[in-house]
Protein backbone atom coordinates (compact mmCIF):
# COMPACT_ATOMS: atom_id res chain seq x y z
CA UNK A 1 111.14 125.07 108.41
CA UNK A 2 110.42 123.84 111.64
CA UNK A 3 107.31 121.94 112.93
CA UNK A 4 104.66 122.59 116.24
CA UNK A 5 107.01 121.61 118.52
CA UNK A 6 109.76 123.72 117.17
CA UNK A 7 111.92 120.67 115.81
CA UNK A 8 113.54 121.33 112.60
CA UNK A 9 111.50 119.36 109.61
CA UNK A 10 114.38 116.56 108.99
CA UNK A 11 114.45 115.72 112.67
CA UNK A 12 111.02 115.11 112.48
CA UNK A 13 111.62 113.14 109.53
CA UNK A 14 114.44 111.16 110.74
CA UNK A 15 112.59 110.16 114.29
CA UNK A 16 109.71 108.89 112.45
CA UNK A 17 111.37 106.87 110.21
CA UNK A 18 113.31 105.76 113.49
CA UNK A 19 110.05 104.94 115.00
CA UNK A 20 108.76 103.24 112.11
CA UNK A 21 112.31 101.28 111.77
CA UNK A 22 111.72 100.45 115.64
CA UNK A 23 108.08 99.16 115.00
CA UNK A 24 108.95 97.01 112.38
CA UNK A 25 111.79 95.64 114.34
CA UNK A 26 109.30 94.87 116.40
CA UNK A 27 106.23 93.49 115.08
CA UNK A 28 108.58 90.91 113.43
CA UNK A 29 110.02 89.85 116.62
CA UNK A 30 106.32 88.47 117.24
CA UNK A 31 105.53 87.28 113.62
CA UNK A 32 105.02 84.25 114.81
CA UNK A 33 101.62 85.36 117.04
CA UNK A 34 100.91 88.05 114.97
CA UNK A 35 101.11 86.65 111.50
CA UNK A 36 98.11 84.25 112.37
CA UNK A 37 96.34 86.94 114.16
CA UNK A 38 96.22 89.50 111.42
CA UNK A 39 95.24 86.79 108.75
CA UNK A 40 92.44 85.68 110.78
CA UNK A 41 91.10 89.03 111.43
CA UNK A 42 91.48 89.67 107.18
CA UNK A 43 89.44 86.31 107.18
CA UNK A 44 87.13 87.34 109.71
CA UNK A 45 86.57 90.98 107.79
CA UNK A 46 85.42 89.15 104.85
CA UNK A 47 83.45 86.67 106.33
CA UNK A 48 81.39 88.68 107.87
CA UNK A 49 78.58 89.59 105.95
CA UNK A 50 78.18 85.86 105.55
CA UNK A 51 77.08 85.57 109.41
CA UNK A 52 74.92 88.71 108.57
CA UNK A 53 73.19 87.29 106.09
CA UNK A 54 72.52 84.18 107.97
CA UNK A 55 71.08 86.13 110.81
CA UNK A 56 68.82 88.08 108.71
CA UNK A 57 67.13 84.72 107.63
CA UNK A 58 66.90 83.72 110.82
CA UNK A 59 69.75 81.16 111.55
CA UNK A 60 70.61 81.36 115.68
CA UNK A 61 73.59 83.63 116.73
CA UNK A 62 75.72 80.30 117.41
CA UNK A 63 75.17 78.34 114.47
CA UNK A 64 76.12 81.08 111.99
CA UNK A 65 78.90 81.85 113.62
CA UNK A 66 79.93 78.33 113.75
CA UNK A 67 78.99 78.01 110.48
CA UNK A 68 81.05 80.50 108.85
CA UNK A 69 84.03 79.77 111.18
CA UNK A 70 83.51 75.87 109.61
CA UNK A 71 83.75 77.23 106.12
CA UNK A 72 86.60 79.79 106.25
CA UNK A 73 88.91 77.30 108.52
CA UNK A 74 88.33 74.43 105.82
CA UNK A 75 88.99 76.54 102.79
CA UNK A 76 92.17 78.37 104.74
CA UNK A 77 93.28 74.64 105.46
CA UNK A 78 92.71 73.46 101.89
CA UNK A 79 94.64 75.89 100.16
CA UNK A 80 97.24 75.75 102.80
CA UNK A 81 98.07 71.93 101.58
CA UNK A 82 97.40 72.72 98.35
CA UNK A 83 100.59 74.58 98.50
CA UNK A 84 102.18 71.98 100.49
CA UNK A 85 101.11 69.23 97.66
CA UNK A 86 101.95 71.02 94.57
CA UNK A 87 105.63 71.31 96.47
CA UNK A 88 105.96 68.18 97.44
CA UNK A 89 104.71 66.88 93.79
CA UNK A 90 107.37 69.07 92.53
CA UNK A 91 110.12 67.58 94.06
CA UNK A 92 108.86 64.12 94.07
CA UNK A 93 108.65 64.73 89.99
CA UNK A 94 112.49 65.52 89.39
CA UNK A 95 114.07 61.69 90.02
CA UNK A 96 111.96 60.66 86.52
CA UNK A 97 113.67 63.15 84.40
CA UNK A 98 117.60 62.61 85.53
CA UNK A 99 118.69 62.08 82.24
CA UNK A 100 117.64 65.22 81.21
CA UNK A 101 119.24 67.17 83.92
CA UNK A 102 122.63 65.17 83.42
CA UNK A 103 122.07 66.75 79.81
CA UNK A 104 121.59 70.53 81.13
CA UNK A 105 124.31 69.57 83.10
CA UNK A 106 126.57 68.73 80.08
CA UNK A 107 125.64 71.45 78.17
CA UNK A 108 126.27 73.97 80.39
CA UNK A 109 129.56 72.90 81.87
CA UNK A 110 130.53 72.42 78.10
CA UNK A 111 129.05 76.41 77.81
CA UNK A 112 131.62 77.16 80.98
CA UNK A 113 134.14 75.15 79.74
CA UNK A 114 134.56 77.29 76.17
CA UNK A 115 134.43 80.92 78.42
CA UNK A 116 137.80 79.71 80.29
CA UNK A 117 136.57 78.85 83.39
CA UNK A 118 138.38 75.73 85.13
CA UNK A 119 137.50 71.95 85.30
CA UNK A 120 137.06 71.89 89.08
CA UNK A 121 134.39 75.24 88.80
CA UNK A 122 132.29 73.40 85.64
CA UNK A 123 132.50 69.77 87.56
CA UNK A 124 131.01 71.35 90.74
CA UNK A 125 128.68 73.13 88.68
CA UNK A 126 127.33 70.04 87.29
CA UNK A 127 126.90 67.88 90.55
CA UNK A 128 125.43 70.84 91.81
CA UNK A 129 122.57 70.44 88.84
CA UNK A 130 120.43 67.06 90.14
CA UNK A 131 117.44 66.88 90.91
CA UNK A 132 118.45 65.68 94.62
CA UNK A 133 120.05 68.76 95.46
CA UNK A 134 117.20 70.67 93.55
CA UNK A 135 114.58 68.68 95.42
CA UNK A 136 116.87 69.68 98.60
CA UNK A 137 116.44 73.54 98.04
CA UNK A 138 112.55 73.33 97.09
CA UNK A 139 112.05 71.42 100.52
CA UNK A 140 113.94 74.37 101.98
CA UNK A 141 110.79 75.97 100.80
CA UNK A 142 108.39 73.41 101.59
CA UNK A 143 109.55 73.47 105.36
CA UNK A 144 108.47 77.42 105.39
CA UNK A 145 105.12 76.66 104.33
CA UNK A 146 104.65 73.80 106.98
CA UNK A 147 105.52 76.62 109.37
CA UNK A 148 102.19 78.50 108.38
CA UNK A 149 100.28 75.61 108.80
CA UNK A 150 101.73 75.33 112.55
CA UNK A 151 99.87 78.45 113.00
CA UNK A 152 96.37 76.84 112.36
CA UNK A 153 95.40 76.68 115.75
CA UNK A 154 95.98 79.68 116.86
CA UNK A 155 94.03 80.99 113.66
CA UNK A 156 91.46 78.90 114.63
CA UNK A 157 91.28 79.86 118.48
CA UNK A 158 91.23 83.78 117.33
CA UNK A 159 88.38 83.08 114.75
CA UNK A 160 86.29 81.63 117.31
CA UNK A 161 86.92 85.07 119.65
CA UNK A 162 86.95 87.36 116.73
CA UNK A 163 83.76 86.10 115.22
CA UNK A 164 81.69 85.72 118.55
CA UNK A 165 83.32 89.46 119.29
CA UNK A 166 81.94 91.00 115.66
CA UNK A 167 78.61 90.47 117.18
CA UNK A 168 79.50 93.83 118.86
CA UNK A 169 81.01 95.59 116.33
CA UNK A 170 78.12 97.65 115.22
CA UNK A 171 77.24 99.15 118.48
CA UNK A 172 80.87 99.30 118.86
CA UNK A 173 81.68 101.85 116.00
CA UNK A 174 78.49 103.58 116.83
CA UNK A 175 79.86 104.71 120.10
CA UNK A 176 82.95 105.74 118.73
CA UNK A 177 81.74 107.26 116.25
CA UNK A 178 80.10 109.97 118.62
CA UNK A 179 84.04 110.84 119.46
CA UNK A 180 85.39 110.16 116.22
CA UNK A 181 83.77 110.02 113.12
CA UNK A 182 86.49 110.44 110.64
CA UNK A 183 87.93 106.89 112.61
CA UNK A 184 84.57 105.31 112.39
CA UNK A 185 84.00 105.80 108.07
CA UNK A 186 87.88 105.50 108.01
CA UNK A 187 87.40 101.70 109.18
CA UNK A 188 83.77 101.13 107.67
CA UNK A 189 85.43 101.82 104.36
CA UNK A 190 88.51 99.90 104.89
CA UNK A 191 86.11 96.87 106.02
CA UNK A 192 83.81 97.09 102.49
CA UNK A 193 87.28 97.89 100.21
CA UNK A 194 89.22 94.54 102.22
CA UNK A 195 86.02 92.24 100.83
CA UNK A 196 85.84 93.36 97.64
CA UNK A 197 89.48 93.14 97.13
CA UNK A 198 89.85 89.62 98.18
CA UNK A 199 86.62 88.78 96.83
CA UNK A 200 87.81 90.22 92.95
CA UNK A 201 91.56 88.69 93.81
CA UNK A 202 89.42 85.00 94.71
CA UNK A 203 87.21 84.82 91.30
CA UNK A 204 89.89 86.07 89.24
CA UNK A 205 92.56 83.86 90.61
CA UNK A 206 90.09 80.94 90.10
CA UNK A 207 89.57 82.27 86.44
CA UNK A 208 93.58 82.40 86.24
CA UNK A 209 94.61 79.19 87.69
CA UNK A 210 91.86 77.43 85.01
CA UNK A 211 93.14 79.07 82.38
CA UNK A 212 96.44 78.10 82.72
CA UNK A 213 95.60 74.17 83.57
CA UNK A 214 94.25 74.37 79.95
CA UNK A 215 97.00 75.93 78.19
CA UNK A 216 99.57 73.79 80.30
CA UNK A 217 97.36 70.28 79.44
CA UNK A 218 97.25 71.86 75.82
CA UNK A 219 101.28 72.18 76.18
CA UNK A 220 101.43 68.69 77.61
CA UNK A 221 103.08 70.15 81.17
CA UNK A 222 102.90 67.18 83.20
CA UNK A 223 100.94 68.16 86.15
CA UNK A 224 98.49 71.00 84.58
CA UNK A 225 95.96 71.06 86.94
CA UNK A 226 98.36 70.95 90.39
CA UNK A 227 100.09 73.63 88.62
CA UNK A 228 96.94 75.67 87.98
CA UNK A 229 95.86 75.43 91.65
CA UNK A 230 99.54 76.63 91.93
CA UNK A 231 98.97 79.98 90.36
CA UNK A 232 95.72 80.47 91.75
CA UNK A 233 96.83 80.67 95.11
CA UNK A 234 100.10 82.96 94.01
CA UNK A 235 97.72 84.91 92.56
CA UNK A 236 96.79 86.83 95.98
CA UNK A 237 100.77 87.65 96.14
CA UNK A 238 100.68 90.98 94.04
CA UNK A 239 103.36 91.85 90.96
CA UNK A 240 106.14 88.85 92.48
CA UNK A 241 102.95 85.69 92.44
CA UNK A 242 103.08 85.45 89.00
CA UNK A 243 107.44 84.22 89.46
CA UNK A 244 106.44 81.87 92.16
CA UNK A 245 103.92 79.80 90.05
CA UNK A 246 105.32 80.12 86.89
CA UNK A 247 108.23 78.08 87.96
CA UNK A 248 107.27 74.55 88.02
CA UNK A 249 105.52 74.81 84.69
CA UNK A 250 108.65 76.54 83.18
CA UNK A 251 111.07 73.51 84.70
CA UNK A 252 108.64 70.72 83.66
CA UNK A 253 107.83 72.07 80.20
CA UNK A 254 111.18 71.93 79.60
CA UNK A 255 112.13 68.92 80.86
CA UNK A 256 109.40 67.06 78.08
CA UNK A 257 109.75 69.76 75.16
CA UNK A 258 112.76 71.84 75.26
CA UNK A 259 112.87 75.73 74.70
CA UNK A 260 109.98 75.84 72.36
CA UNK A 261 107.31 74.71 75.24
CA UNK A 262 109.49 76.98 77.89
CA UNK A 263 108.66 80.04 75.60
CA UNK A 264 104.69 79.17 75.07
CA UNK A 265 104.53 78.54 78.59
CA UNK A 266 105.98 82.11 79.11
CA UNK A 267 104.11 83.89 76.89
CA UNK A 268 101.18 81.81 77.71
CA UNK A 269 101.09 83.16 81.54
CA UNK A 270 102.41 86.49 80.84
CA UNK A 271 99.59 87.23 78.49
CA UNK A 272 96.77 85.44 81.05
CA UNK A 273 98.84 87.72 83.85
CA UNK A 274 98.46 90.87 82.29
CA UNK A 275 95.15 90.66 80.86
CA UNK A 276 93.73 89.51 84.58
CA UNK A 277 96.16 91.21 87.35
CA UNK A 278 96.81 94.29 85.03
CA UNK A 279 93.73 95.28 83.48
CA UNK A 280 90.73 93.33 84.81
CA UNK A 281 91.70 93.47 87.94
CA UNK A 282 92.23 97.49 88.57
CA UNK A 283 88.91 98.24 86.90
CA UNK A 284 86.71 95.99 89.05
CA UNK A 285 88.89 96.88 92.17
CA UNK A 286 89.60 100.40 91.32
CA UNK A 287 88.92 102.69 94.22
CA UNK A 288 89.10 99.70 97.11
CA UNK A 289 92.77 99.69 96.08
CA UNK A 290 94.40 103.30 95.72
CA UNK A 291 98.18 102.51 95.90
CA UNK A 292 100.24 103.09 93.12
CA UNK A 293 102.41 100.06 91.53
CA UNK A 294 105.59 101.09 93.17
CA UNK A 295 103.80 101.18 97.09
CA UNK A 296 101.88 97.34 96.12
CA UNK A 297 105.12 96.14 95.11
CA UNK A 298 107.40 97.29 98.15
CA UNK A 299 104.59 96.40 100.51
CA UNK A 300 105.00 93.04 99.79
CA UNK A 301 108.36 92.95 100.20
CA UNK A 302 108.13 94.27 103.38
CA UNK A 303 105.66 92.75 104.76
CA UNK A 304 107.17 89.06 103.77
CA UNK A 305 110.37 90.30 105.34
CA UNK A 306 108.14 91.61 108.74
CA UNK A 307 105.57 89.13 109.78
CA UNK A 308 106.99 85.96 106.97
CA UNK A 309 105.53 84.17 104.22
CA UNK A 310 101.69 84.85 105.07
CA UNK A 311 102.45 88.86 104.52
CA UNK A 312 102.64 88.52 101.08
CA UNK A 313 99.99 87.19 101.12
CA UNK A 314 98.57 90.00 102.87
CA UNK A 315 100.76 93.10 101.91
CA UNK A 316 97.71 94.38 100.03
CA UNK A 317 95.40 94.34 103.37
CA UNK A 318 98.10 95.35 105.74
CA UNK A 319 99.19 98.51 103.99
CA UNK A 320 95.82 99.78 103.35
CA UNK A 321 95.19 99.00 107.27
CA UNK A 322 98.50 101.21 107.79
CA UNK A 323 96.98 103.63 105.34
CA UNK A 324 93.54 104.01 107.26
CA UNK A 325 95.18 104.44 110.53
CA UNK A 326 97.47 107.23 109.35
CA UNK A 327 96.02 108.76 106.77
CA UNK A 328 92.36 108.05 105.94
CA UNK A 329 91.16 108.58 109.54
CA UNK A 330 93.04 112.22 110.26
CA UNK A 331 91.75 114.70 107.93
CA UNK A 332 94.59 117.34 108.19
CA UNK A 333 96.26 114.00 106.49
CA UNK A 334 94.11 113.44 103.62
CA UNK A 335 96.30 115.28 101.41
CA UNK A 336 98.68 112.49 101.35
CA UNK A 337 96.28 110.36 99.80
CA UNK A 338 97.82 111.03 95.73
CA UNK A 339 101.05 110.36 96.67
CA UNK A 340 100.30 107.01 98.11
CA UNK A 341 97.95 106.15 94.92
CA UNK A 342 95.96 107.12 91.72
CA UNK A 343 92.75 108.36 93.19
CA UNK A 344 89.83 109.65 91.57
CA UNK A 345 90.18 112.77 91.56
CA UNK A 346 94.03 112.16 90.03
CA UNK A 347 92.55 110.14 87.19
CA UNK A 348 90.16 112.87 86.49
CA UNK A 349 92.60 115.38 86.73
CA UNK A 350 94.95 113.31 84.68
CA UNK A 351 92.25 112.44 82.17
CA UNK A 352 91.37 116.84 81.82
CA UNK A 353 95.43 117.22 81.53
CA UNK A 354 95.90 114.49 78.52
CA UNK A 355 92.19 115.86 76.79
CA UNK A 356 93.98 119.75 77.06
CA UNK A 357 97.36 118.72 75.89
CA UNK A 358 95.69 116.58 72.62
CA UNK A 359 93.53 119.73 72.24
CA UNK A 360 97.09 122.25 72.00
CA UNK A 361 98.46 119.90 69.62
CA UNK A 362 95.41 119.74 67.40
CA UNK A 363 95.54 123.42 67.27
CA UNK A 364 98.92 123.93 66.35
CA UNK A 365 98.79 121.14 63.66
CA UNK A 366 96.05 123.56 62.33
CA UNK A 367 98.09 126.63 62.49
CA UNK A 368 100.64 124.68 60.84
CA UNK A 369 98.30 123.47 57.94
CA UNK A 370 96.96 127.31 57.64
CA UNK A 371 99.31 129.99 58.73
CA UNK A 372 97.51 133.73 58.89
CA UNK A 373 97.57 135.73 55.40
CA UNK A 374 100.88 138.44 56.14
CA UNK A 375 97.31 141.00 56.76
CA UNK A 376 95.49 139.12 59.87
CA UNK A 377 97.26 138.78 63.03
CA UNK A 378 98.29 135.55 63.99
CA UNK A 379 96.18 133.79 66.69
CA UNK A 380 97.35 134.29 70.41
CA UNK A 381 98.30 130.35 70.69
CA UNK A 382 100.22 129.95 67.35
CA UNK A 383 102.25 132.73 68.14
């Protein structure tokens, strides 16, 4: 099978994914520019309508831009050192509970010690288990984060442009959309399906994070509310978020209660997780979102291995902007569109399939309960 320029399928195949392999190479080479860049137009997407509105009532051009610049940048800085505090608080926590670590310690190099494995293994093991060289390799962490908020500038310098620039970007897809239409609703939906995502990630991480303060304060988790602000902001990391903040609860609650408070605290988030991220949170998103479980998950892998830290945070955005460019805006490519994600028509179709296949097993529990008399001929579907 060849292609329209008479290339063989699988070379086609193969230079793509070398071009894509190339790009990525790429893009990450400039994280450091382009990280900040792509958050702040993300940012700039769903402020927005917030300038609209302010114009419609009114306000000068200047002042609602400035206003909503004002608002975004302060909440973007806030939860920025949020993160920063609730790491720092972490590792400035440990030195209070040493005795407690030199008992881990204990237990588990007596654990190593009755599987065979040698003094000199078990003793590094348990210098290796204080909270100094914990505190050492959650600092590690701490210094990536600082690293985002070296990129404040620059996100604040691109708001200013991008803002002052969206003034345009009516008339802007209006002349391009009497080339390309199929670009133009391609991006106008990406725009409305980017808000309501982070808007729906937002309340329900705010919902999420308060939830678990009050089971952690309930639990007596030193810390409940720093840890709640915690998973609220992991909560816009899809699938892998829910690791990241359920660590420090997990270390602390065992630190003052043992295995017993460890397990609540697990079950505790898992059920608060699944009820929010897996079930809330695909109904009220539902169509803004069409990418299977599989694609979410690997795009933020990627993306936190491309552009750093602040794709995770994005991988949602990102990959849908990958998907609008490539797919959603080239109609000869729309046929992609269920392999990438559950869309409505697949549900439907899925929801006729499941209704059909109930229906053929109802019937042939029937036929079963009353098989024809040896005079009637048996029904076409029992046969």
């Amino acid at each position: 099978m060849t292609s329209s320029l008479g290339l063989p399928r699988g070379t086609n195949i193969l230079v793509a994914l070398g071009a894509a392999t190339l790009t990525a190479i790429g893009i990450s080479s400039i994280r450091g520019i382009l990280a900040p860049v792509l958050l702040t137009l993300i940012l700039t997407i769903c402020a927005n309508p917030v300038r609209t509105g302010l114009l419609k009532r009114g306000v000068p051009g200047g002042i609602a831009t400035g206003s909503v610049i004002l608002v975004v940048f302060g909440l973007l800085a806030g939860f920025t050192y949020t993160l920063i505090l609730a790491t720092a608080q972490f590792v400035a926590m440990l030195p209070n509970y040493q005795k407690q670590f030199e008992q881990i310690g204990a237990s588990i190099g007596a654990w190593l010690t009755s599987l065979g494995v040698g003094p000199d293994q078990v003793q590094a093991v348990e210098k290796g288990l204080t909270p100094s060289n914990l505190g050492h390799v959650i600092s590690g962490l701490l210094g990536s984060v600082v690293s985002i908020t070296g990129a404040l500038v620059i996100i604040l310098t691109m708001m200013i442009l991008m803002a002052a620039d969206a003034a345009y970007a009516h008339t802007i897809l209006h002349q391009l959309g009497t080339r390309n239409p199929n670009l133009v609703s391609a991006v106008t939906d990406y725009a409305s399906n980017v808000r309501r995502y982070m808007v729906v990630t937002t309340v329900l991480g705010v919902v999420q994070g308060a939830l678990n303060s009050i089971a952690l304060y309930i639990l007596g988790v030193p810390a409940a509310l720093l840890w709640g602000l915690l998973a609220f902001l992991c909560s816009f990391i899809p699938n892998i978020g829910y690791f990241f903040a359920l660590i420090p609860p997990v270390v602390f609650g065992f630190l003052v209660g043992g295995w017993p408070t460890v397990i609540a605290v697990i079950v505790v988030y898992g059920i608060i997780n699944a009820v929010v991220q897996s079930i809330i949170q695909p109904r009220v998103v539902g169509h803004a979102v069409s990418l299977s479980q599989t694609i979410t998950f690997f795009s933020v892998l990627f993306w936190a291995v491309v552009i750093g830290p602040i794709g995770a945070i994005l991988a949602i955005p990102l990959t849908l902007l990958g998907k609008t460019i490539l797919v959603d805006s080239d109609p000869d490519a729309h046929w992609w569109r269920p392999a990438l994600g559950p869309t409505t028509e697949t549900r439907d179709l899925q929801k006729a399939e499941e209704a059909e296949a109930k229906h053929e097993r109802k019937d042939r529990r029937e036929a079963k309960k009353h098989p024809p008399s040896s005079g009637e001929p048996a029904p076409a579907d029992a046969a």
